[in-house]
Protein backbone atom coordinates (compact mmCIF):
# COMPACT_ATOMS: atom_id res chain seq x y z
CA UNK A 1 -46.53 -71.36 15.80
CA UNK A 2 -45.82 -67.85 15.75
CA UNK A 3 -48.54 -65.40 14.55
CA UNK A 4 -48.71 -62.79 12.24
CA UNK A 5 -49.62 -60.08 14.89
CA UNK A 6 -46.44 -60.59 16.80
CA UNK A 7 -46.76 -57.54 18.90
CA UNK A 8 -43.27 -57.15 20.31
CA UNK A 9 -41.30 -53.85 21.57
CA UNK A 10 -40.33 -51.17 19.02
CA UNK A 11 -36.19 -51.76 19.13
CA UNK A 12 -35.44 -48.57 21.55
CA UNK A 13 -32.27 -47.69 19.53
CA UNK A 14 -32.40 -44.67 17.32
CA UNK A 15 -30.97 -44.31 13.98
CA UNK A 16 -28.81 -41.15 14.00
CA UNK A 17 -29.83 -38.62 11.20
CA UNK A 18 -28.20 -38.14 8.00
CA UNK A 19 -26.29 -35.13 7.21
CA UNK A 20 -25.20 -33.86 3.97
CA UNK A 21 -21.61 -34.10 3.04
CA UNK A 22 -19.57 -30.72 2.64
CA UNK A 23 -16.97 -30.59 0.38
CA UNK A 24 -14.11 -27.84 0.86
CA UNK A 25 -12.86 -25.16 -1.69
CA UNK A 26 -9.58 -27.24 -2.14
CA UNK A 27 -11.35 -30.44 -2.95
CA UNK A 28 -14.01 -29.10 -5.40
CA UNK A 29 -11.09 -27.46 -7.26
CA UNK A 30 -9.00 -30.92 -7.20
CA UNK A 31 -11.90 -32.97 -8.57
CA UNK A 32 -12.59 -30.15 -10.79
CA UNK A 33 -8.93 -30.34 -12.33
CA UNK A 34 -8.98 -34.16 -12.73
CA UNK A 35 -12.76 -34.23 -14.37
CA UNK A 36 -11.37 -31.38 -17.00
CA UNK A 37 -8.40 -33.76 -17.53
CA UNK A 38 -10.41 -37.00 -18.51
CA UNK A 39 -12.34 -38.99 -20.97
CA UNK A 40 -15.93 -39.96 -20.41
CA UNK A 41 -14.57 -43.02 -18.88
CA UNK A 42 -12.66 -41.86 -16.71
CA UNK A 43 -14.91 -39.14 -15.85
CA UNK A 44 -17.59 -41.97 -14.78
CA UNK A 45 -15.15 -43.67 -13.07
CA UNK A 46 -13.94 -40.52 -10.95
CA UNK A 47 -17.73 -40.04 -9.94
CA UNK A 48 -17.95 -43.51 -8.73
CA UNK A 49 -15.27 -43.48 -7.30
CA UNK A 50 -15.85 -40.18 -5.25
CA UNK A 51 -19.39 -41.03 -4.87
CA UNK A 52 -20.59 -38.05 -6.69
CA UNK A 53 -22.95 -36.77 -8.84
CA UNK A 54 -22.81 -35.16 -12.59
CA UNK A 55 -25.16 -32.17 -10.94
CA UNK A 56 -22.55 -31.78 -8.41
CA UNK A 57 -19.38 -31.21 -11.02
CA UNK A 58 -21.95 -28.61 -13.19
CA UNK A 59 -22.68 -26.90 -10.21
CA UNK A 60 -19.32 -26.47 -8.85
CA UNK A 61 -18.27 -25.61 -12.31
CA UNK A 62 -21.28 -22.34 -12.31
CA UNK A 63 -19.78 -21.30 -9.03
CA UNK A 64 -16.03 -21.60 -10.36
CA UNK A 65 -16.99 -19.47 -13.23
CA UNK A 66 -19.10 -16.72 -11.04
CA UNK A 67 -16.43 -16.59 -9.16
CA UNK A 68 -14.13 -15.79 -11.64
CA UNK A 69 -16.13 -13.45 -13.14
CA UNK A 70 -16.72 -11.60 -9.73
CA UNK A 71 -12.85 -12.00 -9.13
CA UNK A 72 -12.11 -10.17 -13.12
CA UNK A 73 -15.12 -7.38 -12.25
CA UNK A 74 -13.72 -6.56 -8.56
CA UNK A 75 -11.43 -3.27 -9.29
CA UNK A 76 -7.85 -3.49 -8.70
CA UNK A 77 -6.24 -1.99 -5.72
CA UNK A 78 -7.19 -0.97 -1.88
CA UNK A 79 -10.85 -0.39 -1.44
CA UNK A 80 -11.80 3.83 -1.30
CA UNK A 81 -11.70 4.87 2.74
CA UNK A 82 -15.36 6.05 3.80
CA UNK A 83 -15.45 9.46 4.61
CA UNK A 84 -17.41 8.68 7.62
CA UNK A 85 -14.55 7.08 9.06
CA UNK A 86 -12.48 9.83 8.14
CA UNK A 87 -15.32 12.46 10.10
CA UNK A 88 -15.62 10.41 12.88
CA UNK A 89 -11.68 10.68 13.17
CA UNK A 90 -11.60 14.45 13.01
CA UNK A 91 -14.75 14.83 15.58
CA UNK A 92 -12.22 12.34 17.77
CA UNK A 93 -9.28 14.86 17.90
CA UNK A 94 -11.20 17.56 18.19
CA UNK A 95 -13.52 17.04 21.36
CA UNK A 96 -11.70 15.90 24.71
CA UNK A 97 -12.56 12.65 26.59
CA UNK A 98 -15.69 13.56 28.17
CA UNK A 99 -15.23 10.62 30.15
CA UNK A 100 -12.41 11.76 32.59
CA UNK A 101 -15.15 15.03 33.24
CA UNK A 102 -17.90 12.71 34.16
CA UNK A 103 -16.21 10.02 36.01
CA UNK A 104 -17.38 10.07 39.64
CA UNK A 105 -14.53 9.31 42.45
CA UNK A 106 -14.72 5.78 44.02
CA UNK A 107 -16.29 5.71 47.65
């Protein structure tokens, strides 16, 4: 007759933690094209099938419109040159390579 108070060993092995999954650019915009392209069956059935979530497809849709938005607000053409790159180039040219002065010959 076994007891209720079986006092045996906790089993040693360790479960290993769960992660979260992480979905690339290129698959967010995939599943993104196919949801826009279905009914609401077929919608359900993509999530299932994917093993996602609703919350997942609105929030990738908030980040593909932010993005476009940044993407239409960015101006067009090269960035403007700092002119603190373009002093520290000048102040370059102008004084000689102080190291070659300093340098102290090898014993």
């Amino acid at each position: 007759m076994a007891s209720t108070n079986d006092h045996r060993a906790p089993d040693p092995q360790v479960e290993p933690r769960s992660t979260n999954r992480r979905f690339s650019a290129a698959y967010k915009q995939r599943i993104l094209a196919e949801y826009d392209t279905l009914d609401k069956q077929g919608k359900g059935a993509l999530l299932r099938r994917e093993g996602l979530y609703s919350s997942l497809i609105s929030a990738w849709k908030s980040q593909r419109d932010a993005g476009a938005a940044a993407a239409l607000a960015a101006p067009a053409g090269r960035p403007k040159a700092d002119p603190c790159d373009k002093e520290i180039a000048k102040l370059k040219a102008e004084t000689p390579d102080w190291r070659r002065s300093w340098a102290r010959p090898a014993p």
